[in-house]
Protein backbone atom coordinates (compact mmCIF):
# COMPACT_ATOMS: atom_id res chain seq x y z
CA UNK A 1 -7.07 -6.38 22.30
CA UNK A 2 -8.87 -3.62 23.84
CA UNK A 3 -7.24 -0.26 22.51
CA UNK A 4 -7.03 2.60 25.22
CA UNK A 5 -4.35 4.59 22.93
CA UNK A 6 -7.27 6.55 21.37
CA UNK A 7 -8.62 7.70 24.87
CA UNK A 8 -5.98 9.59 25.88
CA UNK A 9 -5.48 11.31 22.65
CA UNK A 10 -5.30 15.43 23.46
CA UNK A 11 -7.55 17.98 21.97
CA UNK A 12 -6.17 19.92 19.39
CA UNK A 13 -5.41 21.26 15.52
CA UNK A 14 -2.12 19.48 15.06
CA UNK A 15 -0.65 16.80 16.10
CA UNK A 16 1.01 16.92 19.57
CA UNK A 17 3.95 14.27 20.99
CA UNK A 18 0.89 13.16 23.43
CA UNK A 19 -0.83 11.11 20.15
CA UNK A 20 2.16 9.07 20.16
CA UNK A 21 2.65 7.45 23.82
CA UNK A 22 1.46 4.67 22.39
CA UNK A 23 4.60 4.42 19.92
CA UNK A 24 6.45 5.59 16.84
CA UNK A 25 3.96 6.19 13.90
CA UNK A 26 5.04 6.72 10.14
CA UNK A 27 2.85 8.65 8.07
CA UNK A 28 3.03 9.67 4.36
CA UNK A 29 2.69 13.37 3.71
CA UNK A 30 -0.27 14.60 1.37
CA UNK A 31 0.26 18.64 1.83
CA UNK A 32 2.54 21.12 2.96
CA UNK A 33 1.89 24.56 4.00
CA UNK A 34 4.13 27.67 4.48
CA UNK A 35 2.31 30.11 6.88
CA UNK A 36 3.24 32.48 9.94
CA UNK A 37 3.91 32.25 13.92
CA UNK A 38 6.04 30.13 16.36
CA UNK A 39 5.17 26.51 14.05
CA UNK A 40 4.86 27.90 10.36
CA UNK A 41 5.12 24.91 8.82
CA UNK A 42 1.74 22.19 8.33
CA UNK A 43 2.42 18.80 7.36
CA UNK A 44 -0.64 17.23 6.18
CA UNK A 45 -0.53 13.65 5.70
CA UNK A 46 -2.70 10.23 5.65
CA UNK A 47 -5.65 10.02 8.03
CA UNK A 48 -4.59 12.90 9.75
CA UNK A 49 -7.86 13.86 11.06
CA UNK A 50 -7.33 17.08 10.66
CA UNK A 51 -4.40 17.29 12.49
CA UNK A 52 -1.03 18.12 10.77
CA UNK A 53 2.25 17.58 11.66
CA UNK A 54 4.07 21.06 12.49
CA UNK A 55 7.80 20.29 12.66
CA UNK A 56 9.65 22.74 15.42
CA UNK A 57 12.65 24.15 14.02
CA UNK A 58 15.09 21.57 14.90
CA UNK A 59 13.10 19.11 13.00
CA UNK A 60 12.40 22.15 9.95
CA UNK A 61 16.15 21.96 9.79
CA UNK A 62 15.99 18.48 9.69
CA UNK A 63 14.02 18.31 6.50
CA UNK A 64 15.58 20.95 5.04
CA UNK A 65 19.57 19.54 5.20
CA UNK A 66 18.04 16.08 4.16
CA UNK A 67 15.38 16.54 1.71
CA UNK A 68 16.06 20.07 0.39
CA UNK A 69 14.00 23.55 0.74
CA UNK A 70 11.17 22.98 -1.60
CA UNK A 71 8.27 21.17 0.38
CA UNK A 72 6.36 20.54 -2.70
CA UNK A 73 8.97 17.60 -3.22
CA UNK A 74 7.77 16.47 0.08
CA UNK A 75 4.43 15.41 -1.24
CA UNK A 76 4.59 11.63 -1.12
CA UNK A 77 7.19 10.89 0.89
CA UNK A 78 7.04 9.39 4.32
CA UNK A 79 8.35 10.09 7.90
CA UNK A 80 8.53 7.76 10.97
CA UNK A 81 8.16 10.51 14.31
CA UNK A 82 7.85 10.24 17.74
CA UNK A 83 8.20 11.07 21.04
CA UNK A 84 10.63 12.33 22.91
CA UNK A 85 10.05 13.21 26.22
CA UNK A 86 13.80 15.30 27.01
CA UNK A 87 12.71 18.17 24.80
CA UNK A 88 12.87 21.16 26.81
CA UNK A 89 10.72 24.26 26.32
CA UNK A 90 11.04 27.27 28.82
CA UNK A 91 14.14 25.21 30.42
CA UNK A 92 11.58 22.35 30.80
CA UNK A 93 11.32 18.48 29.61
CA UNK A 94 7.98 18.99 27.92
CA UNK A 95 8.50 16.34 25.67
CA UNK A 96 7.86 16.97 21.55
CA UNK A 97 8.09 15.19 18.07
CA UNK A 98 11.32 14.06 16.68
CA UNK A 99 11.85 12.49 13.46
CA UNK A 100 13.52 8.73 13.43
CA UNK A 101 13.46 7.56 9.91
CA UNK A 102 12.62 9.16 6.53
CA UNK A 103 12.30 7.78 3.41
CA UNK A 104 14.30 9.09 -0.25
CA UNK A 105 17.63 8.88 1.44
CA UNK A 106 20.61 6.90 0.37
CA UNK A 107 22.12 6.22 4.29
CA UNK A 108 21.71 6.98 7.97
CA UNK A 109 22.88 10.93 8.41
CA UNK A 110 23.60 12.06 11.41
CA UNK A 111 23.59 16.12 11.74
CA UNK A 112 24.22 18.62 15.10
CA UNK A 113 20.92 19.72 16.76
CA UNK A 114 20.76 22.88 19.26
CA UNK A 115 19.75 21.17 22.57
CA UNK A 116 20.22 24.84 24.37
CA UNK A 117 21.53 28.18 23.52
CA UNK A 118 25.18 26.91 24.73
CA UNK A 119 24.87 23.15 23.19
CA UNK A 120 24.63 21.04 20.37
CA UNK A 121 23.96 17.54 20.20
CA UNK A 122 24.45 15.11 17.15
CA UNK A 123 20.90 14.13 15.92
CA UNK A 124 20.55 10.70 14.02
CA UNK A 125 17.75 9.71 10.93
CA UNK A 126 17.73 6.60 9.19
CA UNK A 127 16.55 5.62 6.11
CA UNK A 128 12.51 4.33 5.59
CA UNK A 129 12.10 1.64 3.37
CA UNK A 130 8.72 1.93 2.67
CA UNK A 131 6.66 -1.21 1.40
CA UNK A 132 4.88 -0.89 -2.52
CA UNK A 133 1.50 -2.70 -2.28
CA UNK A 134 0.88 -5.38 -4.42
CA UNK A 135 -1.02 -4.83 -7.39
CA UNK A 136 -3.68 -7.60 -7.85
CA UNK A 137 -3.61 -10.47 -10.40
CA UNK A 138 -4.93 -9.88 -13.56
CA UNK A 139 -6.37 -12.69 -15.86
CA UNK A 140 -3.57 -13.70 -18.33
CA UNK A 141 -3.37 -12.10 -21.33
CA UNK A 142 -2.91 -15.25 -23.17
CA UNK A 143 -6.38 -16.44 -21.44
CA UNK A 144 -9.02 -15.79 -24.10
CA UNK A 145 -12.36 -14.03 -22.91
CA UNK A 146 -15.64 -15.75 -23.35
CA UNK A 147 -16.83 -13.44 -26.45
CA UNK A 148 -20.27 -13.79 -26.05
CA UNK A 149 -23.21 -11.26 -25.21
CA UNK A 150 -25.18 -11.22 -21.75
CA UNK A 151 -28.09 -12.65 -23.98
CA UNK A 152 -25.56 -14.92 -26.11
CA UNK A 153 -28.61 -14.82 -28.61
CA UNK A 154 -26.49 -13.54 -31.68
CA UNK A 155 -23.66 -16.14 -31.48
CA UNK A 156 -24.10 -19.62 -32.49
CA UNK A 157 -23.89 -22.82 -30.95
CA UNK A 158 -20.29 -23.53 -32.88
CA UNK A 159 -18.88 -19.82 -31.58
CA UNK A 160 -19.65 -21.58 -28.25
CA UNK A 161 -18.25 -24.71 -28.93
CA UNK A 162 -15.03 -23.25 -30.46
CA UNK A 163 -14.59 -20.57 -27.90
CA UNK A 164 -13.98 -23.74 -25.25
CA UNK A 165 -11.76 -25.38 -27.38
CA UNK A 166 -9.78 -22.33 -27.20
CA UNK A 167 -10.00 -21.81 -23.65
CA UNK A 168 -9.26 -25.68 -23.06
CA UNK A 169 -5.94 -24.60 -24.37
CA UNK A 170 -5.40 -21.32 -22.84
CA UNK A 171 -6.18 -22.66 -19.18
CA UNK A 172 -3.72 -25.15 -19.79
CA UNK A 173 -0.84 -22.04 -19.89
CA UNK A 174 -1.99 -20.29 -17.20
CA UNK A 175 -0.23 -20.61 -13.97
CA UNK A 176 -2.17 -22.01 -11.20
CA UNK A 177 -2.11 -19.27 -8.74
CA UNK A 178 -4.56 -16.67 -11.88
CA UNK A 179 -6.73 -19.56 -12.80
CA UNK A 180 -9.63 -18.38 -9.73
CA UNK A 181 -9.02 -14.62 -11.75
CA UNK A 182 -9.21 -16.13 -14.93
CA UNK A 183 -12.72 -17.96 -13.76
CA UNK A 184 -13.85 -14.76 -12.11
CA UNK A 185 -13.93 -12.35 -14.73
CA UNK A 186 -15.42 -14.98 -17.48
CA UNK A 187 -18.56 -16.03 -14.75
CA UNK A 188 -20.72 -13.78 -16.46
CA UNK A 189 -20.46 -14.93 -19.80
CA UNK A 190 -20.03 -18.62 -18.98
CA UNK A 191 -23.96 -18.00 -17.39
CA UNK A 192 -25.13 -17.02 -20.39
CA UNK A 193 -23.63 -19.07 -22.50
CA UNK A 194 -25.28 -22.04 -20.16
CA UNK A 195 -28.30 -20.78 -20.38
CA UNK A 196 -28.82 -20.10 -23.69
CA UNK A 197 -27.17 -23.56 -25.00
CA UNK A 198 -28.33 -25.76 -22.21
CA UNK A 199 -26.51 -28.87 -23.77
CA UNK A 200 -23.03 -27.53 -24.18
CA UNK A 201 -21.54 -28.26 -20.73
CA UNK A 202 -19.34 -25.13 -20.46
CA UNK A 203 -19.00 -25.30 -16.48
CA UNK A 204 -18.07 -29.27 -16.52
CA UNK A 205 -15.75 -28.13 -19.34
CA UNK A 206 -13.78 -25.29 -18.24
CA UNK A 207 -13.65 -26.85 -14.50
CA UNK A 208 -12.48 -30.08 -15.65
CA UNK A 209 -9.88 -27.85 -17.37
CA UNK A 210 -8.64 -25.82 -14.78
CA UNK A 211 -8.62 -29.15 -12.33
CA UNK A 212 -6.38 -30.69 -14.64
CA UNK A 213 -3.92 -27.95 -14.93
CA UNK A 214 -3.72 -27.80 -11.51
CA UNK A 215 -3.27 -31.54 -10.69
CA UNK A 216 -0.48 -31.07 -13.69
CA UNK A 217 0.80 -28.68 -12.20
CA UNK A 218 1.07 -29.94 -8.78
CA UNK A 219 3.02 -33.22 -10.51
CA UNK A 220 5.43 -30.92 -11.96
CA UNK A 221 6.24 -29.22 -8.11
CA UNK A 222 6.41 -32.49 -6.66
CA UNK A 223 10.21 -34.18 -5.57
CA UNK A 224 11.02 -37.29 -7.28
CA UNK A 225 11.09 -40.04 -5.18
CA UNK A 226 15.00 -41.41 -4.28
C-alpha cells in the first residue's frame, strides 16, 4: 500500500479535523495544559509531533461530565476522535474533532451538546477498551542458570557435570513454549563452559533435553486414537 494520508496533512501547531480524513485515530494522552484564548486547553499525547489535541468546548464539556475537572487524571488515558464534517463555525459546516470512544468508563453515556444558540443535540461516547501489551516470556524460575564464569576457569569439571544433571531435570518442567528463552539467556555460559571442558558435551546434552521435552510434550497434546 502506498500511503497518501500523510500528504495531505495541514500545516499547523495542533491537531486539526483535516489529519483525520483518513479515519478515526485513538491516541493516549501524555500532558495536559491549562492556558488562555479561544482553545485553552492542550492535549498532548503519543507521537503527536508536536501537535496537541485542543478540545473545543463542546468536547471540554465532554471530558469534564465524563472524566471529572482535574486533567492531571487524564494522563494515561486514551481517546478515539475524529472527524466530523457538520460542525458549524460562523453558521458554517467547517468540519472539527469530536470524541467517539474514551476509555475509564463503566458504559456508553450519552449527554446534550449545543449544536446552535437555539439547539441541543444528544451527543453519544462509548467506552475504549484498550489492549495491555504482552509482557515477554521470562525463563522459568524453576530453570536453573548455568553458574559458571565467562572464563569458566574457577569451576571444575564436576560443577559442570552436575550443573547438567540439574538442568536435565529442570528442562524437563518447563513448558514448551519458554524452552527457546530458557536456551537464550544460558548461550553465554553454555560457550564457555564448551570451551573450557571440550569433552563434556553440554550442547548435545541440553538439546537432546529440550527435544525430548518437546516430543513429550507433543505426545501428551495429541488425541487418542478411537
Amino acid at each position: 500500500m502506498i500511503d497518501l494520508r500523510g500528504t495531505i496533512k495541514p500545516k499547523s501547531d495542533q491537531l486539526n479535523a483535516d489529519d483525520l480524513i483518513g479515519g478515526p485515530v485513538t491516541i493516549r494522552i501524555t500532558g495536559v495544559v491549562v492556558g488562555e484564548g479561544e482553545q485553552p486547553v492542550s492535549i498532548s499525547f503519543d507521537g503527536d509531533g508536536g501537535k496537541p489535541f485542543k478540545p473545543g468546548k463542546s468536547m471540554r464539556r465532554v471530558l469534564v461530565n465524563l472524566w471529572g475537572p482535574d486533567g492531571a487524571a487524564y494522563i494515561g488515558r486514551s481517546l478515539t476522535i475524529y472527524r466530523d464534517e457538520q460542525v458549524v463555525f460562523g453558521g458554517v459546516e467547517v468540519g472539527g474533532i469530536r470524541i467517539s470512544h474514551m476509555s475509564h468508563l463503566q458504559r456508553e453515556t450519552t449527554m446534550a451538546l449545543t449544536a446552535t444558540k437555539a439547539k441541543r443535540k444528544p451527543f453519544t461516547v462509548r467506552p475504549l477498551i484498550v489492549e495491555k501489551p504482552a509482557a515477554p516470556p521470562a525463563p522459568p524460575a524453576e530453570a536453573p542458570l548455568l553458574l559458571i564464569g565467562p572464563d569458566a576457569k574457577e569451576y571444575s569439571f564436576k560443577g559442570v557435570e552436575a550443573w547438567l544433571a540439574a538442568a536435565k531435570r529442570a528442562i524437563g518442567k518447563i513448558e514448551p513454549d519458554a524452552l527457546g528463552a530458557w536456551r537464550d539467556a544460558n548461550a553465554v555460559h553454555m560457550d564457555a563452559a564448551a570451551e573450557r571442558f571440550p569433552d563434556v558435551p553440554v550442547f548435545e546434552t541440553i538439546i537432546a533435553a529440550i527435544d525430548h521435552r518437546r516430543e513429550y510434550a507433543e505426545t501428551q497434546t495429541q488425541e487418542p486414537a478411537e
